[in-house]
PDB file of N, CA and C in Angstrom:
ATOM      1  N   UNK A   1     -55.978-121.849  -3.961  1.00  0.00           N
ATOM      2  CA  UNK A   1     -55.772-120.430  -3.753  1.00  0.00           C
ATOM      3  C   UNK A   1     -56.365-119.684  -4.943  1.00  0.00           C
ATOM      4  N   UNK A   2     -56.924-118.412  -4.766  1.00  0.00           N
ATOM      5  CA  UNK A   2     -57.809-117.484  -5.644  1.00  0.00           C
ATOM      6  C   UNK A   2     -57.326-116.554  -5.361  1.00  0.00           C
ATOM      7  N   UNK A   3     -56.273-115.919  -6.684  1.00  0.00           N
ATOM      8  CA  UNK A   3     -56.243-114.330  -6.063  1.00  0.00           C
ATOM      9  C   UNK A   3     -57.610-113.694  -6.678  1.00  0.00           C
ATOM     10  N   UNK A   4     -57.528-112.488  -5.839  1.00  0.00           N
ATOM     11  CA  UNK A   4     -57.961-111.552  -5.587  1.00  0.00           C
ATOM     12  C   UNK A   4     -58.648-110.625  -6.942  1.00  0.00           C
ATOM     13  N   UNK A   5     -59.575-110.463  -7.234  1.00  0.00           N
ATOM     14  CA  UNK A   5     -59.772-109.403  -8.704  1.00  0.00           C
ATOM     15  C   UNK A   5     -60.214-108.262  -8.534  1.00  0.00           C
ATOM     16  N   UNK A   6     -60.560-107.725  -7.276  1.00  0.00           N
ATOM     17  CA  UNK A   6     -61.135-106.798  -7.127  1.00  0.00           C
ATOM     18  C   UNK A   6     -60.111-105.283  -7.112  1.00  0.00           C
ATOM     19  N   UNK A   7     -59.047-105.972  -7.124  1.00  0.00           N
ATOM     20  CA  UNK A   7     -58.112-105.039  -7.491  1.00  0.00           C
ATOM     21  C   UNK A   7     -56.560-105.257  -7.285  1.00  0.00           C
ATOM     22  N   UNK A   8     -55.486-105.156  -7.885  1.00  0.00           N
ATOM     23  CA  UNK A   8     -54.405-105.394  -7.692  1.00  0.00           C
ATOM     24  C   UNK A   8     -53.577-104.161  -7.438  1.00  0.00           C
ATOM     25  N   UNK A   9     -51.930-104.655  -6.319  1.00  0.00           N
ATOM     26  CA  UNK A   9     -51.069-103.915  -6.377  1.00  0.00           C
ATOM     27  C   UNK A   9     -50.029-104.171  -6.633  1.00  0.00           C
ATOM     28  N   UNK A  10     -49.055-103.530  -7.673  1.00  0.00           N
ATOM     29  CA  UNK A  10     -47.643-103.634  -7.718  1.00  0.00           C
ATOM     30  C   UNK A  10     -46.966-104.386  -7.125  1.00  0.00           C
ATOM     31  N   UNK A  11     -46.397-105.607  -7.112  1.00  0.00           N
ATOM     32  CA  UNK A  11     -45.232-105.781  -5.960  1.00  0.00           C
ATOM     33  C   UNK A  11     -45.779-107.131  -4.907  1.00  0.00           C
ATOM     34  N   UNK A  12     -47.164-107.254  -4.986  1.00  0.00           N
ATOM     35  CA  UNK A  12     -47.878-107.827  -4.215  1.00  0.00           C
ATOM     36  C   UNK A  12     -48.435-108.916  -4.410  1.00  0.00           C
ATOM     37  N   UNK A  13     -48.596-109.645  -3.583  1.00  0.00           N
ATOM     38  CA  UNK A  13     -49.356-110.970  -3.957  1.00  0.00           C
ATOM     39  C   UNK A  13     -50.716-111.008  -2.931  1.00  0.00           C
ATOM     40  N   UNK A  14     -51.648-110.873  -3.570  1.00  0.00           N
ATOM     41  CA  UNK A  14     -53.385-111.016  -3.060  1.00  0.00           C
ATOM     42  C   UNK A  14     -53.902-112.355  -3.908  1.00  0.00           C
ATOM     43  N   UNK A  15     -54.400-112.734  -2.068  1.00  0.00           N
ATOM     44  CA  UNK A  15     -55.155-114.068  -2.626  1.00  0.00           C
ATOM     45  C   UNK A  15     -56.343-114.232  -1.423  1.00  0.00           C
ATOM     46  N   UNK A  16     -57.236-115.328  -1.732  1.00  0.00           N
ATOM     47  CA  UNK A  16     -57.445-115.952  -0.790  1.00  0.00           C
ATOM     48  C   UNK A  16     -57.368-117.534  -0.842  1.00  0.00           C
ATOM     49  N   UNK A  17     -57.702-118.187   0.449  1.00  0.00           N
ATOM     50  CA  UNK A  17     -57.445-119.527   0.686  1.00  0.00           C
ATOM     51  C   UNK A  17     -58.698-120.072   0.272  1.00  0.00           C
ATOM     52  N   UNK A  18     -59.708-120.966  -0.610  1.00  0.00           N
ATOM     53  CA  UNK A  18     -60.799-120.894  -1.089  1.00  0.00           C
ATOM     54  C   UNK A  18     -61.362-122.256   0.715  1.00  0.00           C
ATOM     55  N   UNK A  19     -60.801-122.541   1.048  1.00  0.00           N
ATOM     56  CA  UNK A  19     -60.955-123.622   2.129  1.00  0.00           C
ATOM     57  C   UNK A  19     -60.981-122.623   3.951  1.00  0.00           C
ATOM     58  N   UNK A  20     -60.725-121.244   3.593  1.00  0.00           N
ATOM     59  CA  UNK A  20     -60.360-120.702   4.583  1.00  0.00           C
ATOM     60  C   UNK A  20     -61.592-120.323   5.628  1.00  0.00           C
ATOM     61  N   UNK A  21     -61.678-119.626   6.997  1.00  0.00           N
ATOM     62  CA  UNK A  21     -62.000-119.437   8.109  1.00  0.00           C
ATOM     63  C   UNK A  21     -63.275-118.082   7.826  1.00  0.00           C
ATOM     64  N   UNK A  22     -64.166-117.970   8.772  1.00  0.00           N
ATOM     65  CA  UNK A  22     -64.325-116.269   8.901  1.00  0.00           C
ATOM     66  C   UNK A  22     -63.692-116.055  10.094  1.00  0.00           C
ATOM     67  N   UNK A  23     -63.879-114.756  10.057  1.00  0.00           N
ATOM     68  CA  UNK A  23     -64.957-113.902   8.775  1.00  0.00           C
ATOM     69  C   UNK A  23     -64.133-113.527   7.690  1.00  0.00           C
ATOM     70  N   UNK A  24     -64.586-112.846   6.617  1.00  0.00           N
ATOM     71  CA  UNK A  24     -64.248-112.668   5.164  1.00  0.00           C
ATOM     72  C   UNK A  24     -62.990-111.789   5.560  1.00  0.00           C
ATOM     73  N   UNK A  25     -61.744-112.280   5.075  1.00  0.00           N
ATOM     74  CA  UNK A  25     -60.406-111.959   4.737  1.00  0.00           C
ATOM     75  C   UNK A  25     -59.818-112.492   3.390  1.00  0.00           C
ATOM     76  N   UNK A  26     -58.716-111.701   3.066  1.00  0.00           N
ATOM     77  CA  UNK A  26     -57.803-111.981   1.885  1.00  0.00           C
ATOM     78  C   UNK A  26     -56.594-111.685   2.685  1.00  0.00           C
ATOM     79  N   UNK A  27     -55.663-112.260   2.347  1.00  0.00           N
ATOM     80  CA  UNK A  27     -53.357-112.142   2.118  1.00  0.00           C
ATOM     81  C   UNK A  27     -53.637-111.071   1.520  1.00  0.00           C
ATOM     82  N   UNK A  28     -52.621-110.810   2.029  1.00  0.00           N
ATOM     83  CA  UNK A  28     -51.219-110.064   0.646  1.00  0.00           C
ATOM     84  C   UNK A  28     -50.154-110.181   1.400  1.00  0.00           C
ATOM     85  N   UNK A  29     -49.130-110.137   0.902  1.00  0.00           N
ATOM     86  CA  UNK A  29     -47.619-110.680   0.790  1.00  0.00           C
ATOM     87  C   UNK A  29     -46.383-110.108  -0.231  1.00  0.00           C
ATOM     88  N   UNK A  30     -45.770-109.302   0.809  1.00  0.00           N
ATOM     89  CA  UNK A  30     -44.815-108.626  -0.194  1.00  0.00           C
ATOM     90  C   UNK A  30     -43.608-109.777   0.252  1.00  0.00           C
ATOM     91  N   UNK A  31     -43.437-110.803  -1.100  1.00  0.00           N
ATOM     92  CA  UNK A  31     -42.453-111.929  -0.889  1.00  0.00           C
ATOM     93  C   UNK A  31     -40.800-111.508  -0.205  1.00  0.00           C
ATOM     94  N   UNK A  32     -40.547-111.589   1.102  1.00  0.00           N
ATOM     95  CA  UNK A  32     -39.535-111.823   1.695  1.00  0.00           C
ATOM     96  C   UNK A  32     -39.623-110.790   2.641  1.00  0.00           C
ATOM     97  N   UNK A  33     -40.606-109.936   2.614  1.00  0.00           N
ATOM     98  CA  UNK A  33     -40.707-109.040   3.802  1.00  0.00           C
ATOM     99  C   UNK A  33     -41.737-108.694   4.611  1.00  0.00           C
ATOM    100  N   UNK A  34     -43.073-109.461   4.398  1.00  0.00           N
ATOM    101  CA  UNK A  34     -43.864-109.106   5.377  1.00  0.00           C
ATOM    102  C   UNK A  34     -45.234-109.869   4.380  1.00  0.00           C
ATOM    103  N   UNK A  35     -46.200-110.510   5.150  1.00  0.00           N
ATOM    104  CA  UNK A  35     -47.785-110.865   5.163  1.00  0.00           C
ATOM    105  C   UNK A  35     -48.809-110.478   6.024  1.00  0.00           C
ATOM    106  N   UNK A  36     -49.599-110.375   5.252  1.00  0.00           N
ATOM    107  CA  UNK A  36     -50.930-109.609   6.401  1.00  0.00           C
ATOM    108  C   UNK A  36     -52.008-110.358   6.093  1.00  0.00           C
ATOM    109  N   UNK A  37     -52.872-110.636   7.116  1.00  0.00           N
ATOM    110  CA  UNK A  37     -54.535-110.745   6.641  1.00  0.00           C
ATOM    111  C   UNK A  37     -55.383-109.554   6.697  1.00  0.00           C
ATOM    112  N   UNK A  38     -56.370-108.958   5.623  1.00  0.00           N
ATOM    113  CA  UNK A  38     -57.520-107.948   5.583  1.00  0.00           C
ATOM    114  C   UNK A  38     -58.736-108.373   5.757  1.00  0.00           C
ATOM    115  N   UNK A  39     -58.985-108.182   7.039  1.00  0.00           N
ATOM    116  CA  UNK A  39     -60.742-108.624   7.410  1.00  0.00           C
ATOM    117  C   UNK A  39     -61.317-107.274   7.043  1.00  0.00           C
ATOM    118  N   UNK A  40     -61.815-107.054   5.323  1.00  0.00           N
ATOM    119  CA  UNK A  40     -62.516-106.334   5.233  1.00  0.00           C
ATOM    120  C   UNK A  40     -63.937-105.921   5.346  1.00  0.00           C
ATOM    121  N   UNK A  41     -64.485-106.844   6.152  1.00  0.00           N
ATOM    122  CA  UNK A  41     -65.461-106.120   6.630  1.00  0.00           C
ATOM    123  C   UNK A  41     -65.693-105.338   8.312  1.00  0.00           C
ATOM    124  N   UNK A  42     -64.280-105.636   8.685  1.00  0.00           N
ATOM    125  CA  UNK A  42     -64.406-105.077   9.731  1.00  0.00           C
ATOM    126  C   UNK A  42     -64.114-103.140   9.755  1.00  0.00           C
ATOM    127  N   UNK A  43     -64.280-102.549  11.301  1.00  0.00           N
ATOM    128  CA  UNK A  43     -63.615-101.291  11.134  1.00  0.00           C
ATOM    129  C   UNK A  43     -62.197-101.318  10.141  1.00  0.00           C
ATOM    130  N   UNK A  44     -62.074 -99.991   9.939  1.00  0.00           N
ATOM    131  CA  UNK A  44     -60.678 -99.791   9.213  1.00  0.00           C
ATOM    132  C   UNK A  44     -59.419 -99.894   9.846  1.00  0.00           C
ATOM    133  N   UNK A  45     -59.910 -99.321  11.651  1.00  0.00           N
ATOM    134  CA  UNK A  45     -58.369 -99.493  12.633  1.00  0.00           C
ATOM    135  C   UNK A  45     -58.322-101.015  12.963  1.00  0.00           C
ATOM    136  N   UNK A  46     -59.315-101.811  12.698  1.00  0.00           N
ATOM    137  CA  UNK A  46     -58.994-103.500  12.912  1.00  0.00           C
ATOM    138  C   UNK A  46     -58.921-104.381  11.584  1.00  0.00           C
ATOM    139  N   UNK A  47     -58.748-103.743  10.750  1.00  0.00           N
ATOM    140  CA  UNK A  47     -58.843-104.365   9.233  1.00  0.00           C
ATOM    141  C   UNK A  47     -57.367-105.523   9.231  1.00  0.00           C
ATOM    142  N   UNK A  48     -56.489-104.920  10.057  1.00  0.00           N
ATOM    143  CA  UNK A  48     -55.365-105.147   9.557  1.00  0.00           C
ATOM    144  C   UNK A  48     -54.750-106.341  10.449  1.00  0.00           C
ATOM    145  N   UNK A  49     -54.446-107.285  10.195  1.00  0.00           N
ATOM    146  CA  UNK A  49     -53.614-108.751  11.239  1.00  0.00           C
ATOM    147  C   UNK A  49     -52.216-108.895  10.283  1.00  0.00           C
ATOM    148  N   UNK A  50     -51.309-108.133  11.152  1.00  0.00           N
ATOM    149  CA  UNK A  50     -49.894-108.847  10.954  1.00  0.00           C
ATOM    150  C   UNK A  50     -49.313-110.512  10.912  1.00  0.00           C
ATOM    151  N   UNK A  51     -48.727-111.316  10.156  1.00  0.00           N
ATOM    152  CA  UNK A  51     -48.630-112.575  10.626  1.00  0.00           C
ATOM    153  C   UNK A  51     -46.713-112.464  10.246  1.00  0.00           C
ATOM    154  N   UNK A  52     -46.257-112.656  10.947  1.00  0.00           N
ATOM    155  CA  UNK A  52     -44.594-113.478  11.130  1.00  0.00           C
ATOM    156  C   UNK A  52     -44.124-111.946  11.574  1.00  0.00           C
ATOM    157  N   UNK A  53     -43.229-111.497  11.625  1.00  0.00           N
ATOM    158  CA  UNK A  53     -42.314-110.911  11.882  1.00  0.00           C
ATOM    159  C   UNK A  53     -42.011-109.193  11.243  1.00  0.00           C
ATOM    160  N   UNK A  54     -42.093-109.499  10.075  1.00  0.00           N
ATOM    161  CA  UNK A  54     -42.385-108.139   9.371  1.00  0.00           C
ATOM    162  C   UNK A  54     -43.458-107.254   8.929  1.00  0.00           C
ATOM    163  N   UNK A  55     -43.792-106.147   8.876  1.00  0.00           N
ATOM    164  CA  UNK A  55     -44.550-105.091   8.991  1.00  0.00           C
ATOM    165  C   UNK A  55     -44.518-104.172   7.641  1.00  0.00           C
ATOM    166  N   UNK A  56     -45.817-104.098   7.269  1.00  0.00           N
ATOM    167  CA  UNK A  56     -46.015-103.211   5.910  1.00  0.00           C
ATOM    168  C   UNK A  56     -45.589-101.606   6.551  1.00  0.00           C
ATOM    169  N   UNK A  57     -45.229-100.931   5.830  1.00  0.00           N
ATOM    170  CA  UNK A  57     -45.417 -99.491   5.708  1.00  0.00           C
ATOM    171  C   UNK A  57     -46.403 -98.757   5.728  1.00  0.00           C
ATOM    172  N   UNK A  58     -46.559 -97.641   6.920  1.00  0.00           N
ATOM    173  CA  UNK A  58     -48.138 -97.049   7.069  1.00  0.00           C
ATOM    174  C   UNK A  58     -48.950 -96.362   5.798  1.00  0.00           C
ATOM    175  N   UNK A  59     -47.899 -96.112   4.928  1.00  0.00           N
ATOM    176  CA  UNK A  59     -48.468 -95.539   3.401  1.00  0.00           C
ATOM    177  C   UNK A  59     -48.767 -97.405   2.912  1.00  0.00           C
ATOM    178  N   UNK A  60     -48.248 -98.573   2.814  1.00  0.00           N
ATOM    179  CA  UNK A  60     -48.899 -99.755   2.477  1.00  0.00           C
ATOM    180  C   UNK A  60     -50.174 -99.862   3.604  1.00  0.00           C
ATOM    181  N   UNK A  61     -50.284 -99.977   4.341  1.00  0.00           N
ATOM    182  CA  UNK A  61     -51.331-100.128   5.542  1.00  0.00           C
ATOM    183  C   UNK A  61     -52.316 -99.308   4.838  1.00  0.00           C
ATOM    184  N   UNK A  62     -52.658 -98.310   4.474  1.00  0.00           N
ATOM    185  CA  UNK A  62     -52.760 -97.007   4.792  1.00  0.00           C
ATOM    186  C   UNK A  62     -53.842 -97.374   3.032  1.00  0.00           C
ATOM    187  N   UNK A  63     -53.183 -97.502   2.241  1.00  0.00           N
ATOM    188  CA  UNK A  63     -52.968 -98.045   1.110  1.00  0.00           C
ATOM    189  C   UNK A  63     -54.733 -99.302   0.962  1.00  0.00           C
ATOM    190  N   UNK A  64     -53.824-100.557   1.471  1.00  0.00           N
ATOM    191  CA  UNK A  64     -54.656-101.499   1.330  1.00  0.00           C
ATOM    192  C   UNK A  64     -56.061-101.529   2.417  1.00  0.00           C
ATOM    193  N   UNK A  65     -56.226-100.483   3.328  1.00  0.00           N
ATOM    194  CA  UNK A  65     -57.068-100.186   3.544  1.00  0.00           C
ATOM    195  C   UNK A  65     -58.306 -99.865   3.340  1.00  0.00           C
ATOM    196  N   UNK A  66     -57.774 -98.774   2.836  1.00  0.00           N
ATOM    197  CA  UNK A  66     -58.869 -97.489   1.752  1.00  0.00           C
ATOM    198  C   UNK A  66     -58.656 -98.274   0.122  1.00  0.00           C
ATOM    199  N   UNK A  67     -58.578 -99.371  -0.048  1.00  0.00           N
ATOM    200  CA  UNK A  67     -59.000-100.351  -1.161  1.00  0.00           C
ATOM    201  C   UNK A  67     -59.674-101.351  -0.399  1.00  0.00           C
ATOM    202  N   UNK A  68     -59.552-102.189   0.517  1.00  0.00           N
ATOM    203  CA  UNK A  68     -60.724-103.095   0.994  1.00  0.00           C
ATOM    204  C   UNK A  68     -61.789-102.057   1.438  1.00  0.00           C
ATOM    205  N   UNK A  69     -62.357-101.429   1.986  1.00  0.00           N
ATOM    206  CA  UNK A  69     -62.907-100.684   2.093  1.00  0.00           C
ATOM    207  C   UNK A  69     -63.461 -99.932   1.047  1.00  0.00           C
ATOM    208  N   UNK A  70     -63.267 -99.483  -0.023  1.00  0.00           N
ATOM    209  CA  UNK A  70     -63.522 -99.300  -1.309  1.00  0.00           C
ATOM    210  C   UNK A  70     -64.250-100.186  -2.008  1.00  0.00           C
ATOM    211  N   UNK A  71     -63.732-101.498  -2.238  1.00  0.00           N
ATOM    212  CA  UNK A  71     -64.063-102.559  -3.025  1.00  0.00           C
ATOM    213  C   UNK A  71     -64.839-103.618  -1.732  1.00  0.00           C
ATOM    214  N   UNK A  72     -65.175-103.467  -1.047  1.00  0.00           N
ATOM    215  CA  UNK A  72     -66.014-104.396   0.221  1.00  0.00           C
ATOM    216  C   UNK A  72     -66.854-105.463  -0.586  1.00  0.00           C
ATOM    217  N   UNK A  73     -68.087-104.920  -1.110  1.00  0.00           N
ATOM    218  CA  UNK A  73     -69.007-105.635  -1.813  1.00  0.00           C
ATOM    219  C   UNK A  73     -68.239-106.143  -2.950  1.00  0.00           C
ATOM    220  N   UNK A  74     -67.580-106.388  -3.505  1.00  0.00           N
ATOM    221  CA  UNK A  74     -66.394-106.866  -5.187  1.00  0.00           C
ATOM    222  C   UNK A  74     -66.105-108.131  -3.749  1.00  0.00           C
ATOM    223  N   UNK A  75     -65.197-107.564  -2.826  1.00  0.00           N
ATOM    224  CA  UNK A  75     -64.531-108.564  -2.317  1.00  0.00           C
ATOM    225  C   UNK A  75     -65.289-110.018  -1.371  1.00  0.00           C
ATOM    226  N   UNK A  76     -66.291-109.505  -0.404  1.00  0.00           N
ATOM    227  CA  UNK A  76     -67.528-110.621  -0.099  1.00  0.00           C
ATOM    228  C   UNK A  76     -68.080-111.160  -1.074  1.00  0.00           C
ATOM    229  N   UNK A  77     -67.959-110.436  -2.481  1.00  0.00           N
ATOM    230  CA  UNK A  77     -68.899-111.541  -3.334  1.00  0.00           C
ATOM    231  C   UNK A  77     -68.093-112.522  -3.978  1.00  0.00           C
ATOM    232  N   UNK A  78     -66.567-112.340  -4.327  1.00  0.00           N
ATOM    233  CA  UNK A  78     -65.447-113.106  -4.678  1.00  0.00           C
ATOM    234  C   UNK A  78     -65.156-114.302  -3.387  1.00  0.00           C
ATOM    235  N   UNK A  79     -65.440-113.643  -2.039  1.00  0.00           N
ATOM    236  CA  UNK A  79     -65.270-114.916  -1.214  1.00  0.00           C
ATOM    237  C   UNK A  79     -66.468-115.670  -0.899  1.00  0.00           C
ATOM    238  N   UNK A  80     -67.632-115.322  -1.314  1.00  0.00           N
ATOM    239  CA  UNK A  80     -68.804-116.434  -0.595  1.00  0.00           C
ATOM    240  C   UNK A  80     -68.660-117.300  -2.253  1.00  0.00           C
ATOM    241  N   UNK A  81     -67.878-116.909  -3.569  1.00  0.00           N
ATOM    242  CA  UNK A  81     -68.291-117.523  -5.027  1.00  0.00           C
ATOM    243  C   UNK A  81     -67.605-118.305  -4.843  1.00  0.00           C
ATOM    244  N   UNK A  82     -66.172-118.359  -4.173  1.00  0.00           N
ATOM    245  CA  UNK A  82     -64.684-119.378  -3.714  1.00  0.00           C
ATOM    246  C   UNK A  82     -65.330-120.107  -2.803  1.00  0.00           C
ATOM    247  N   UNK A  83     -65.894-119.686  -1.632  1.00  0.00           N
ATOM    248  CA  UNK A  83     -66.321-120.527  -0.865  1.00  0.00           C
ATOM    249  C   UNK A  83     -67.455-121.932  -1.204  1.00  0.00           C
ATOM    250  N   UNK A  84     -68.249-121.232  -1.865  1.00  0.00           N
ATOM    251  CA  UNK A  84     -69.152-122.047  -2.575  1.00  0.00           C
ATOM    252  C   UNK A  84     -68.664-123.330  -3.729  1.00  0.00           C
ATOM    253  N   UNK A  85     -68.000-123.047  -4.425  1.00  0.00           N
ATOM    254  CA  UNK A  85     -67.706-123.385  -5.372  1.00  0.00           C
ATOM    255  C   UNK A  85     -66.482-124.705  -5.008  1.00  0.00           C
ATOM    256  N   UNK A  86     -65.894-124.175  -3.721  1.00  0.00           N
ATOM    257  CA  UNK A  86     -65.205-124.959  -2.654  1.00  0.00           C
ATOM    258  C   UNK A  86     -66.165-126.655  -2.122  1.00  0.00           C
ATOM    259  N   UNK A  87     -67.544-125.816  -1.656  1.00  0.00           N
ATOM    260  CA  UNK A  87     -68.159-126.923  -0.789  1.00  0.00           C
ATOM    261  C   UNK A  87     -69.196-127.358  -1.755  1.00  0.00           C
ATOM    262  N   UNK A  88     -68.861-127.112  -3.318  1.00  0.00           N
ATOM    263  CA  UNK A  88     -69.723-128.075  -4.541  1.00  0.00           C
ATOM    264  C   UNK A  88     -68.905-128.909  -5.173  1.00  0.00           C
ATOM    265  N   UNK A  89     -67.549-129.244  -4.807  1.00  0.00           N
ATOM    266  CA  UNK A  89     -66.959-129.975  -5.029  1.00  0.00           C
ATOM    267  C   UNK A  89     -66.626-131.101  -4.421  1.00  0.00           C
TER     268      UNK A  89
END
């Protein structure tokens, strides 16, 4: 696991899985109440995949949005360097 450098939030845990799927996503995880995946390169109204049960707040949604989207190019170049660095080992 690799978090995330392209920017951090309070409260949060950003990572990615360096072994993981496309297209280019990162976690975050507010521990005991909710995880998401950010496919940031997609639109902004499909950026967002809920996983288990709980749900960020539309100011969090809202939030980690307009930062993947912001930081796009920071964040594809952090996952093709994980990825790589993955399948040279």
């Amino acid at each position: 696991m690799a978090t995330v450098t392209a920017f951090q939030i309070s409260g949060l845990k950003i990572w990615f899985w360096s072994n993981d799927h496309e297209p280019p996503h990162f976690h975050v995880k507010r521990r005991g109440e909710w995880e998401v995946k950010v496919f940031f390169l997609l639109a902004p109204d499909d950026m967002i995949e809920t996983l288990g049960s709980g749900r960020p707040s539309q100011k969090e949604l809202k939030a980690l949005t307009q930062l993947a989207v912001t930081h796009r190019l920071e964040l594809l170049d952090q996952w093709q360097q994980i990825r790589e660095s993955e399948a040279g080992e």
